[in-house]
PDB file of N, CA and C in Angstrom:
ATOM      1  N   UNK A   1       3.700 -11.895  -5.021  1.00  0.00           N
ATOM      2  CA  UNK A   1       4.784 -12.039  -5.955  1.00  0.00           C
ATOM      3  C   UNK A   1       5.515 -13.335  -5.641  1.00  0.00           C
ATOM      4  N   UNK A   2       5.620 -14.261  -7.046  1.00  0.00           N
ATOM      5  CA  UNK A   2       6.829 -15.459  -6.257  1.00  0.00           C
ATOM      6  C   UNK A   2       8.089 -15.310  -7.571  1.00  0.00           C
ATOM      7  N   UNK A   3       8.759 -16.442  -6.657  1.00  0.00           N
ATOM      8  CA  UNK A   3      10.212 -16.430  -7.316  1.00  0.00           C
ATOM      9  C   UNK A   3      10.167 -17.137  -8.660  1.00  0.00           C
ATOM     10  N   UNK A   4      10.405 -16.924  -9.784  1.00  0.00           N
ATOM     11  CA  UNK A   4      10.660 -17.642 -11.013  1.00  0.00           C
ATOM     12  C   UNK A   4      12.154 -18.843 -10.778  1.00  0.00           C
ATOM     13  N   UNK A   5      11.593 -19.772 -10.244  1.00  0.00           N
ATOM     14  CA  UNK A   5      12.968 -20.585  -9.973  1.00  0.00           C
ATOM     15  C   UNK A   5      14.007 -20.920 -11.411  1.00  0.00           C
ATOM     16  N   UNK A   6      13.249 -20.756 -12.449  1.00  0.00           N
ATOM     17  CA  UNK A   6      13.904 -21.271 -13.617  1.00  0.00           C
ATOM     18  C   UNK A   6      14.750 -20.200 -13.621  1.00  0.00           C
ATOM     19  N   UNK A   7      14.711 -19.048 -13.715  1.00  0.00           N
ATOM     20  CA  UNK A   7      15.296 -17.484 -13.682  1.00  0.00           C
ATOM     21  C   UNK A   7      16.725 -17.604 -12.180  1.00  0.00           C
ATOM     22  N   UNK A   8      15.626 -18.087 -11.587  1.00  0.00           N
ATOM     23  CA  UNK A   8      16.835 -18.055 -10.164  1.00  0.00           C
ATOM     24  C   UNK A   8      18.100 -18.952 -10.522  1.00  0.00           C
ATOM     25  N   UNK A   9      16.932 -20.306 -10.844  1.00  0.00           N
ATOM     26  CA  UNK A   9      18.503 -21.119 -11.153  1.00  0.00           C
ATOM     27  C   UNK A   9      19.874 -20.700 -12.323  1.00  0.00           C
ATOM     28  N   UNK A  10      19.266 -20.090 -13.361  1.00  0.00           N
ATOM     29  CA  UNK A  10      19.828 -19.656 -14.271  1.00  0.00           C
ATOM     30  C   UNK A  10      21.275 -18.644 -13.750  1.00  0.00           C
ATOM     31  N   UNK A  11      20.586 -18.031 -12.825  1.00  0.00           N
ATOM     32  CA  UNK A  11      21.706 -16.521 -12.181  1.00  0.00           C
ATOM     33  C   UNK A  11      22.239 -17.402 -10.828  1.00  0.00           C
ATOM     34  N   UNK A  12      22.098 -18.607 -10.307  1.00  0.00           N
ATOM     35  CA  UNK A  12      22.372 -19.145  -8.995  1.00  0.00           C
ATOM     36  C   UNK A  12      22.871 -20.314  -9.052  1.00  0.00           C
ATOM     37  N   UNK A  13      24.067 -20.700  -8.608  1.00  0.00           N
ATOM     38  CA  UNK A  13      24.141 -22.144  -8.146  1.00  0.00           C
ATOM     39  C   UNK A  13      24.185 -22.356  -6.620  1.00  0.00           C
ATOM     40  N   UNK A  14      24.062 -23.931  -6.005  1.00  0.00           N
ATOM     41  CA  UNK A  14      24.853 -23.601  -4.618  1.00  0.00           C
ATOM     42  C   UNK A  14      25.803 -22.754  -3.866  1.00  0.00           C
ATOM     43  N   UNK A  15      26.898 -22.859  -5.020  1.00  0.00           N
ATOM     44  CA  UNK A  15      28.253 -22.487  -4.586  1.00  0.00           C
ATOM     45  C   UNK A  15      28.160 -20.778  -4.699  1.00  0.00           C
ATOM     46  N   UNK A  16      28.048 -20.252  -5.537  1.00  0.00           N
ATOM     47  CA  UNK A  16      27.436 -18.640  -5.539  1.00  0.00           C
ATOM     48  C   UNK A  16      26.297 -18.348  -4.551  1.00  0.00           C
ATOM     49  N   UNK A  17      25.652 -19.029  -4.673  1.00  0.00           N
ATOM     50  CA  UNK A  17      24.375 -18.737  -3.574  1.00  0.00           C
ATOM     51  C   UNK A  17      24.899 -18.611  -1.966  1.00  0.00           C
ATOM     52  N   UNK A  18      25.380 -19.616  -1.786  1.00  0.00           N
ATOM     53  CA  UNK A  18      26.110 -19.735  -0.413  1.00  0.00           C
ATOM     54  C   UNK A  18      27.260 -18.587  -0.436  1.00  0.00           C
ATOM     55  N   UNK A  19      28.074 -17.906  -1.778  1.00  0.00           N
ATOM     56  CA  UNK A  19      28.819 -17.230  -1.254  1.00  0.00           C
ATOM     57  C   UNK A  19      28.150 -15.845  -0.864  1.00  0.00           C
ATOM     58  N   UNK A  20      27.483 -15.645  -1.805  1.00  0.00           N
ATOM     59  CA  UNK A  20      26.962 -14.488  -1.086  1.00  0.00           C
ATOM     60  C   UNK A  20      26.428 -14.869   0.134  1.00  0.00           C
ATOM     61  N   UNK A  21      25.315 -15.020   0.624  1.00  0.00           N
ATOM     62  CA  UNK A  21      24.917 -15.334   1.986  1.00  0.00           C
ATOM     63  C   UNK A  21      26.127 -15.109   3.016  1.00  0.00           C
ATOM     64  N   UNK A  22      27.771 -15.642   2.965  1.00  0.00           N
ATOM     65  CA  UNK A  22      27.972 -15.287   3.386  1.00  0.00           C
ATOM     66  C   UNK A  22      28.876 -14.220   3.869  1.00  0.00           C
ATOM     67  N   UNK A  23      28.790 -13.215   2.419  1.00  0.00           N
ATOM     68  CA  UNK A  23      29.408 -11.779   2.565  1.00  0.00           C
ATOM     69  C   UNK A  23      28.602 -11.024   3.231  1.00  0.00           C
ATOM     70  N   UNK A  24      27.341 -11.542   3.228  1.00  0.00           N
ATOM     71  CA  UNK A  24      26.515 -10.322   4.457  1.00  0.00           C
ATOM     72  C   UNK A  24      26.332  -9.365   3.761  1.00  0.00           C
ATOM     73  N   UNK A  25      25.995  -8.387   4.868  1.00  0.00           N
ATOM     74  CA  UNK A  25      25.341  -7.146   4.108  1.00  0.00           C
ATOM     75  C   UNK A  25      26.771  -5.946   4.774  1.00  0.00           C
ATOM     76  N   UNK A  26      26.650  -4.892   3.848  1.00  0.00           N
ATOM     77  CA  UNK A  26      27.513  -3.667   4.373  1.00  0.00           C
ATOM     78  C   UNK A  26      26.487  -3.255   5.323  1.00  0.00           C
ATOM     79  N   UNK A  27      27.441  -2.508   6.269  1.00  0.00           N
ATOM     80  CA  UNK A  27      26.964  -1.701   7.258  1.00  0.00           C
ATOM     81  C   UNK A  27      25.824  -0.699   7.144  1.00  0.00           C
ATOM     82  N   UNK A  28      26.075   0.507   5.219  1.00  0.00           N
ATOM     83  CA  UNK A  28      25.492   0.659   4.750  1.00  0.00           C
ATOM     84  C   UNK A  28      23.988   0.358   4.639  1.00  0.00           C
ATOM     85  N   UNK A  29      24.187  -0.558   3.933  1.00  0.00           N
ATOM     86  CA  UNK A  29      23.017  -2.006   3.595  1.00  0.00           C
ATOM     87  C   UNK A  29      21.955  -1.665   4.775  1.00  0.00           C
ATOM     88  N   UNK A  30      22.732  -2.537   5.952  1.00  0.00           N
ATOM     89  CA  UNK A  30      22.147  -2.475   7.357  1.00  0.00           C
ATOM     90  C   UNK A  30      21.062  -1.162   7.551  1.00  0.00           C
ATOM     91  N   UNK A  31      21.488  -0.078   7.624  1.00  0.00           N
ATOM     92  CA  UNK A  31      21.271   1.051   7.837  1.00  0.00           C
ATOM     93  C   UNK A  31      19.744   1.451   7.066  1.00  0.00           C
ATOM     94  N   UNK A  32      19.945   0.917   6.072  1.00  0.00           N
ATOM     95  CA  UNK A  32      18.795   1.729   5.032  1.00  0.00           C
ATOM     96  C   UNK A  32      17.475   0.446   5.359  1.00  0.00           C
ATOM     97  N   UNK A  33      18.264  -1.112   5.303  1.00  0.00           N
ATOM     98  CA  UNK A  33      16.892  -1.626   5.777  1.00  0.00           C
ATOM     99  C   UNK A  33      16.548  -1.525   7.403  1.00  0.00           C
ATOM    100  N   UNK A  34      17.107  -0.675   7.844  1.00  0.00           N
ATOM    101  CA  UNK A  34      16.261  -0.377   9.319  1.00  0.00           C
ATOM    102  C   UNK A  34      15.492   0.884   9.255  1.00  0.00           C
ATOM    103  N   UNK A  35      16.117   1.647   8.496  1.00  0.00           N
ATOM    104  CA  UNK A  35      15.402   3.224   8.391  1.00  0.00           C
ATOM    105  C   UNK A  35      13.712   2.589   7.866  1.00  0.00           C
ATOM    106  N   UNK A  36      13.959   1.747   6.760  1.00  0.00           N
ATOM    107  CA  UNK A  36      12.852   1.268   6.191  1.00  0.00           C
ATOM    108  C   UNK A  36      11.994   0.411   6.540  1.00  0.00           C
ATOM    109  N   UNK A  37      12.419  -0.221   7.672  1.00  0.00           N
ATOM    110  CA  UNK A  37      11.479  -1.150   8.761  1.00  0.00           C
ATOM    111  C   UNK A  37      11.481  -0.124   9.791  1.00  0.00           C
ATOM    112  N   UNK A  38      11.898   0.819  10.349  1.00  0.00           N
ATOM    113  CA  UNK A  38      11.220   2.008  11.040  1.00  0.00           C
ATOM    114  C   UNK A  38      10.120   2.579  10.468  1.00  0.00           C
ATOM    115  N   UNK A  39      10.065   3.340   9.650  1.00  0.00           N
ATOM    116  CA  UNK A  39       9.606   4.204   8.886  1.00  0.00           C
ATOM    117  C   UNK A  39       8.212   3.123   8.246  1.00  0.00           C
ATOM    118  N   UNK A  40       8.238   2.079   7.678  1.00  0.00           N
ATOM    119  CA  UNK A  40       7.345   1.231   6.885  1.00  0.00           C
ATOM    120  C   UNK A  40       7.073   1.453   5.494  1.00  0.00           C
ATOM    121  N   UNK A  41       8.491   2.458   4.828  1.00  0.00           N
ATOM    122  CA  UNK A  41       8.166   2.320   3.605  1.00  0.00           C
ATOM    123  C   UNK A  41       9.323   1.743   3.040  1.00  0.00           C
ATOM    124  N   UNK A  42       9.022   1.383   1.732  1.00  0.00           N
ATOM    125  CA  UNK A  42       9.515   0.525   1.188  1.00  0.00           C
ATOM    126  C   UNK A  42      10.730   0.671   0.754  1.00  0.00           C
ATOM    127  N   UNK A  43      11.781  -0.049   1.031  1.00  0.00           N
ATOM    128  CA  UNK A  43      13.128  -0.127   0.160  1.00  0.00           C
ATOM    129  C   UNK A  43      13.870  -0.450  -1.282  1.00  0.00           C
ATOM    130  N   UNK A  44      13.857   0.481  -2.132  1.00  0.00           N
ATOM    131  CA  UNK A  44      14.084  -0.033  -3.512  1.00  0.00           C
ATOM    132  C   UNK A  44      14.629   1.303  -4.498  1.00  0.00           C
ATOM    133  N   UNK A  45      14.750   1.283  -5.407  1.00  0.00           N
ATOM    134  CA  UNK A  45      14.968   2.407  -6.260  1.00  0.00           C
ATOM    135  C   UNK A  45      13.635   2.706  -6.360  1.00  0.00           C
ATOM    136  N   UNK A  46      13.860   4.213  -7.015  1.00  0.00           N
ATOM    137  CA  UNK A  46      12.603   5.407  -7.606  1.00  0.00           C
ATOM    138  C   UNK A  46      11.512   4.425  -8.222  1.00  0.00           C
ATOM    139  N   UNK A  47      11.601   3.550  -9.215  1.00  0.00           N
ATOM    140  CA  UNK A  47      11.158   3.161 -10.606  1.00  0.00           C
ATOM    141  C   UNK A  47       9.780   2.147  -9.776  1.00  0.00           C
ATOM    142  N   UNK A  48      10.850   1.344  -8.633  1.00  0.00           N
ATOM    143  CA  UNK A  48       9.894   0.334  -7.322  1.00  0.00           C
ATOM    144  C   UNK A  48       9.056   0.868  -7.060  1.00  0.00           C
ATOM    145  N   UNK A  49       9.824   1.859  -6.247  1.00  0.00           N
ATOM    146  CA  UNK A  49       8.045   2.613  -5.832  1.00  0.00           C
ATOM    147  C   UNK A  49       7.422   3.447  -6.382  1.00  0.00           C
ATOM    148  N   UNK A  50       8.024   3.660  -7.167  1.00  0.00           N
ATOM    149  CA  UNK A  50       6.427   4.251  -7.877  1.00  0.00           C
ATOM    150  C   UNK A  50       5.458   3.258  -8.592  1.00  0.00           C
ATOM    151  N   UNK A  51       5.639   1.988  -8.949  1.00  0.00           N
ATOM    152  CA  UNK A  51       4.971   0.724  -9.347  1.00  0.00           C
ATOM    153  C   UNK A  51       4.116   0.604  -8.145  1.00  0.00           C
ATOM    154  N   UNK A  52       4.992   0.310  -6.842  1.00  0.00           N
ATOM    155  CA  UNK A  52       4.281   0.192  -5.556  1.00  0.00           C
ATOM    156  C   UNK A  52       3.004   0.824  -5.448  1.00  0.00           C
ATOM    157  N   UNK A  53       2.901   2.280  -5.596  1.00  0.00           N
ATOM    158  CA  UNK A  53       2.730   3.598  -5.212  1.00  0.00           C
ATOM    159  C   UNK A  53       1.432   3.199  -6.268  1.00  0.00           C
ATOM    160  N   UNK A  54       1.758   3.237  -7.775  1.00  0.00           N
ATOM    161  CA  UNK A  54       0.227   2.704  -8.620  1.00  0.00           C
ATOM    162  C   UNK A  54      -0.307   1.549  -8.210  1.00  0.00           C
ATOM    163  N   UNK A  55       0.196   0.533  -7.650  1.00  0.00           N
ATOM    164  CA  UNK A  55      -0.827  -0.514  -7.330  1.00  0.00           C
ATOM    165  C   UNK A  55      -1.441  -0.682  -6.213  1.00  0.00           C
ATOM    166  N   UNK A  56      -0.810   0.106  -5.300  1.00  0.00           N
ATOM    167  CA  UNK A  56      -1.535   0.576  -4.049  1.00  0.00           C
ATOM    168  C   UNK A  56      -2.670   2.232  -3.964  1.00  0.00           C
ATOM    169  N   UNK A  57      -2.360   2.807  -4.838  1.00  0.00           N
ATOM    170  CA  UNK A  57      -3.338   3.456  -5.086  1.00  0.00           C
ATOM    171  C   UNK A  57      -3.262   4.433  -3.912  1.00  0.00           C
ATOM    172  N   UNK A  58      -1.732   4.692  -3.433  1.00  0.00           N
ATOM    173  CA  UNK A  58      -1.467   5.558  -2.397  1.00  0.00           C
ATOM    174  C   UNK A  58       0.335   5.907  -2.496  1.00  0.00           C
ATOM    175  N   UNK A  59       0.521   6.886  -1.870  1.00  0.00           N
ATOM    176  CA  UNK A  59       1.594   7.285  -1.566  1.00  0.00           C
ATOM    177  C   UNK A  59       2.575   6.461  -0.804  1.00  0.00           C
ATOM    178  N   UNK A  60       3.560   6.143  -1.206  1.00  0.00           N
ATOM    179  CA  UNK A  60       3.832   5.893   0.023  1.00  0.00           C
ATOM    180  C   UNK A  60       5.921   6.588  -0.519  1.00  0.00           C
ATOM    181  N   UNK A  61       6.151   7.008  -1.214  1.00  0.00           N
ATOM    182  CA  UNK A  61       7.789   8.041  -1.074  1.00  0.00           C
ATOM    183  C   UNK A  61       7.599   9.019  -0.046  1.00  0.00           C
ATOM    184  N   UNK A  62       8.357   9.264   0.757  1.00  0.00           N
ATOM    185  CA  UNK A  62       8.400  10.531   1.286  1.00  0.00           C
ATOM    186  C   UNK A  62       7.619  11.617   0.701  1.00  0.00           C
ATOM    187  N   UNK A  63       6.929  12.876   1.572  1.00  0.00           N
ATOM    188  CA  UNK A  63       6.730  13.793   1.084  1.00  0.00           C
ATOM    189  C   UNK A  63       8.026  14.553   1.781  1.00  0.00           C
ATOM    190  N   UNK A  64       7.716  16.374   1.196  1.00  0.00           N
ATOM    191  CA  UNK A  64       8.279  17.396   2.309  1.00  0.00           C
ATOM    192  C   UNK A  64       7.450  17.657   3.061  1.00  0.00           C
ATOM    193  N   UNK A  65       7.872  17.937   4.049  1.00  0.00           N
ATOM    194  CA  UNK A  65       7.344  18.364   5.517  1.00  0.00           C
ATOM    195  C   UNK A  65       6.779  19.602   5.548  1.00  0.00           C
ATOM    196  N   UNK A  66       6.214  20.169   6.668  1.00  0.00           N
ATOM    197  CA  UNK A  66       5.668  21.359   6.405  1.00  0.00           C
ATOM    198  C   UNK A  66       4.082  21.214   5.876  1.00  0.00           C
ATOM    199  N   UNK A  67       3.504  22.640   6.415  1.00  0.00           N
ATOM    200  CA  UNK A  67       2.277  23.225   6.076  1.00  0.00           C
ATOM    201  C   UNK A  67       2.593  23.389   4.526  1.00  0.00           C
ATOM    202  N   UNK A  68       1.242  22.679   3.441  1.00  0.00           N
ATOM    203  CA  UNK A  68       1.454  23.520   2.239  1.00  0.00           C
ATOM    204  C   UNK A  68       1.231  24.917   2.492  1.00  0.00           C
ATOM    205  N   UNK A  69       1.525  25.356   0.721  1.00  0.00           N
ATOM    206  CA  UNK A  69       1.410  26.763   1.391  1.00  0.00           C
ATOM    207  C   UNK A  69       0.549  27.668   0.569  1.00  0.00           C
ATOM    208  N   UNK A  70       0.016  28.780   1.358  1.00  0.00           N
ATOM    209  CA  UNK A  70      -1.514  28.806   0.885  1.00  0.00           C
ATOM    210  C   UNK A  70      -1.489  29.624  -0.699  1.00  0.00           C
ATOM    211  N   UNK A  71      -2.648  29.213  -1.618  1.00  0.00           N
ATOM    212  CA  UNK A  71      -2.534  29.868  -2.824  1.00  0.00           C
ATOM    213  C   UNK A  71      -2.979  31.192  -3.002  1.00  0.00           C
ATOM    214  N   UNK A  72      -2.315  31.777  -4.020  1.00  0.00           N
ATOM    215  CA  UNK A  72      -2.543  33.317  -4.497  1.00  0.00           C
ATOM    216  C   UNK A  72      -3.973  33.364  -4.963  1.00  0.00           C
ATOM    217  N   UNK A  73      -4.923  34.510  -4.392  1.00  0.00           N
ATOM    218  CA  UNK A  73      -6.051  34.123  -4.902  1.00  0.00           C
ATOM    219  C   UNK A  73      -6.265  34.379  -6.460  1.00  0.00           C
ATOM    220  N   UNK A  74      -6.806  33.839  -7.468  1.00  0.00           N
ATOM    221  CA  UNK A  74      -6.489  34.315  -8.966  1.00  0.00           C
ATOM    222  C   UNK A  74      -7.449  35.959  -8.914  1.00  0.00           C
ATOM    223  N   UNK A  75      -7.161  36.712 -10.043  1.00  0.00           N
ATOM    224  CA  UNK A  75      -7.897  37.579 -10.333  1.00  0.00           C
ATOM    225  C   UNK A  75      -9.496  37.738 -11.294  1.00  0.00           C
ATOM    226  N   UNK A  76      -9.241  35.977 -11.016  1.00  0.00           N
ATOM    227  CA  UNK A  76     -10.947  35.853 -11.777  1.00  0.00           C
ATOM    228  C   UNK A  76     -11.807  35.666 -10.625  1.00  0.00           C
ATOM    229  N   UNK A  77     -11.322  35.450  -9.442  1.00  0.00           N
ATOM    230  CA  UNK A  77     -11.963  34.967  -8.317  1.00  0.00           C
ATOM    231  C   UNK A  77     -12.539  36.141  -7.783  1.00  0.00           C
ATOM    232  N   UNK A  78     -13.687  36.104  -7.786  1.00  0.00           N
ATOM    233  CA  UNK A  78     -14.820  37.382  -7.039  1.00  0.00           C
ATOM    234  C   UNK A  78     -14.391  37.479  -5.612  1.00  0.00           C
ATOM    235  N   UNK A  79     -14.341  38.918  -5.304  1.00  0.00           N
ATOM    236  CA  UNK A  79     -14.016  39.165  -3.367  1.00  0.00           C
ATOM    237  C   UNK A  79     -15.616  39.267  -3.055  1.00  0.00           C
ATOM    238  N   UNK A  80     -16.078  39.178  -1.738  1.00  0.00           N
ATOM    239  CA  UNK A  80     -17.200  39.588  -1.058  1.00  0.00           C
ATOM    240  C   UNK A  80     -16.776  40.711  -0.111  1.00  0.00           C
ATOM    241  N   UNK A  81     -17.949  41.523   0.053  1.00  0.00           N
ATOM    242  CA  UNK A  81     -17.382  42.581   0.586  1.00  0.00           C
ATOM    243  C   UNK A  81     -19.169  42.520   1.610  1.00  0.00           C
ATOM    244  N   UNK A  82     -18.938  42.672   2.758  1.00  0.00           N
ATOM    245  CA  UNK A  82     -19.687  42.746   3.758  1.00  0.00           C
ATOM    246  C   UNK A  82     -20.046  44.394   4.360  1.00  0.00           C
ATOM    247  N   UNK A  83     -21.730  44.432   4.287  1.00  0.00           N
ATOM    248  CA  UNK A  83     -21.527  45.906   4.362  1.00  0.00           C
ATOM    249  C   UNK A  83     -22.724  45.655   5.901  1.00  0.00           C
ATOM    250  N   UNK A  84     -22.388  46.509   6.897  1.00  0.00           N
ATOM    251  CA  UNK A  84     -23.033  46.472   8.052  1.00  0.00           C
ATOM    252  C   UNK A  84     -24.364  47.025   7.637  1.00  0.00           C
ATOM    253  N   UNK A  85     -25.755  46.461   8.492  1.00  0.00           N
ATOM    254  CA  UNK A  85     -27.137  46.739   8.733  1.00  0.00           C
ATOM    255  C   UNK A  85     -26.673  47.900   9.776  1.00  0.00           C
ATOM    256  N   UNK A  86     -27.850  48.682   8.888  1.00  0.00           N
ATOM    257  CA  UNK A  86     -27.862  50.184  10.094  1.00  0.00           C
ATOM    258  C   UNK A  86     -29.398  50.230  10.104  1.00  0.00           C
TER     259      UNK A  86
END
């Protein structure tokens, strides 16, 4: 992915550019991009990763934790029934 500079310049000058830079980030902020450089997934809204998620052709949001859990067997599903050799 690169930067559309025409786009950048449009939303950026020096003087804005530099101010942000130096409001920094909230503490907040801080927090979520470390969880996310721990962890190795990606930081962004829902909409990101799931784009991510189709072009990688893998998961990568959180799941829940835990054993799935096992299914009801249906009632079309045949039982076997084992009968002892005498």
């Amino acid at each position: 992915m690169s930067v559309n500079c025409a786009t950048w310049r449009r939303l950026w000058n020096e003087v804005s550019w530099r101010k942000f830079l130096e409001e920094g980030e909230a503490e907040a902020e801080l927090r979520m991009i470390r969880r996310c450089t721990h962890t190795g997934r990606p930081l962004g809204p829902a909409d990101f990763v799931r784009s991510l998620e189709r072009s990688a052709s893998r998961r990568l949001a959180p799941q829940k934790g835990g054993r799935p859990r096992k299914t009801v067997a249906e009632d079309t599903e045949e039982s076997l029934t084992f009968v002892e050799n005498q």
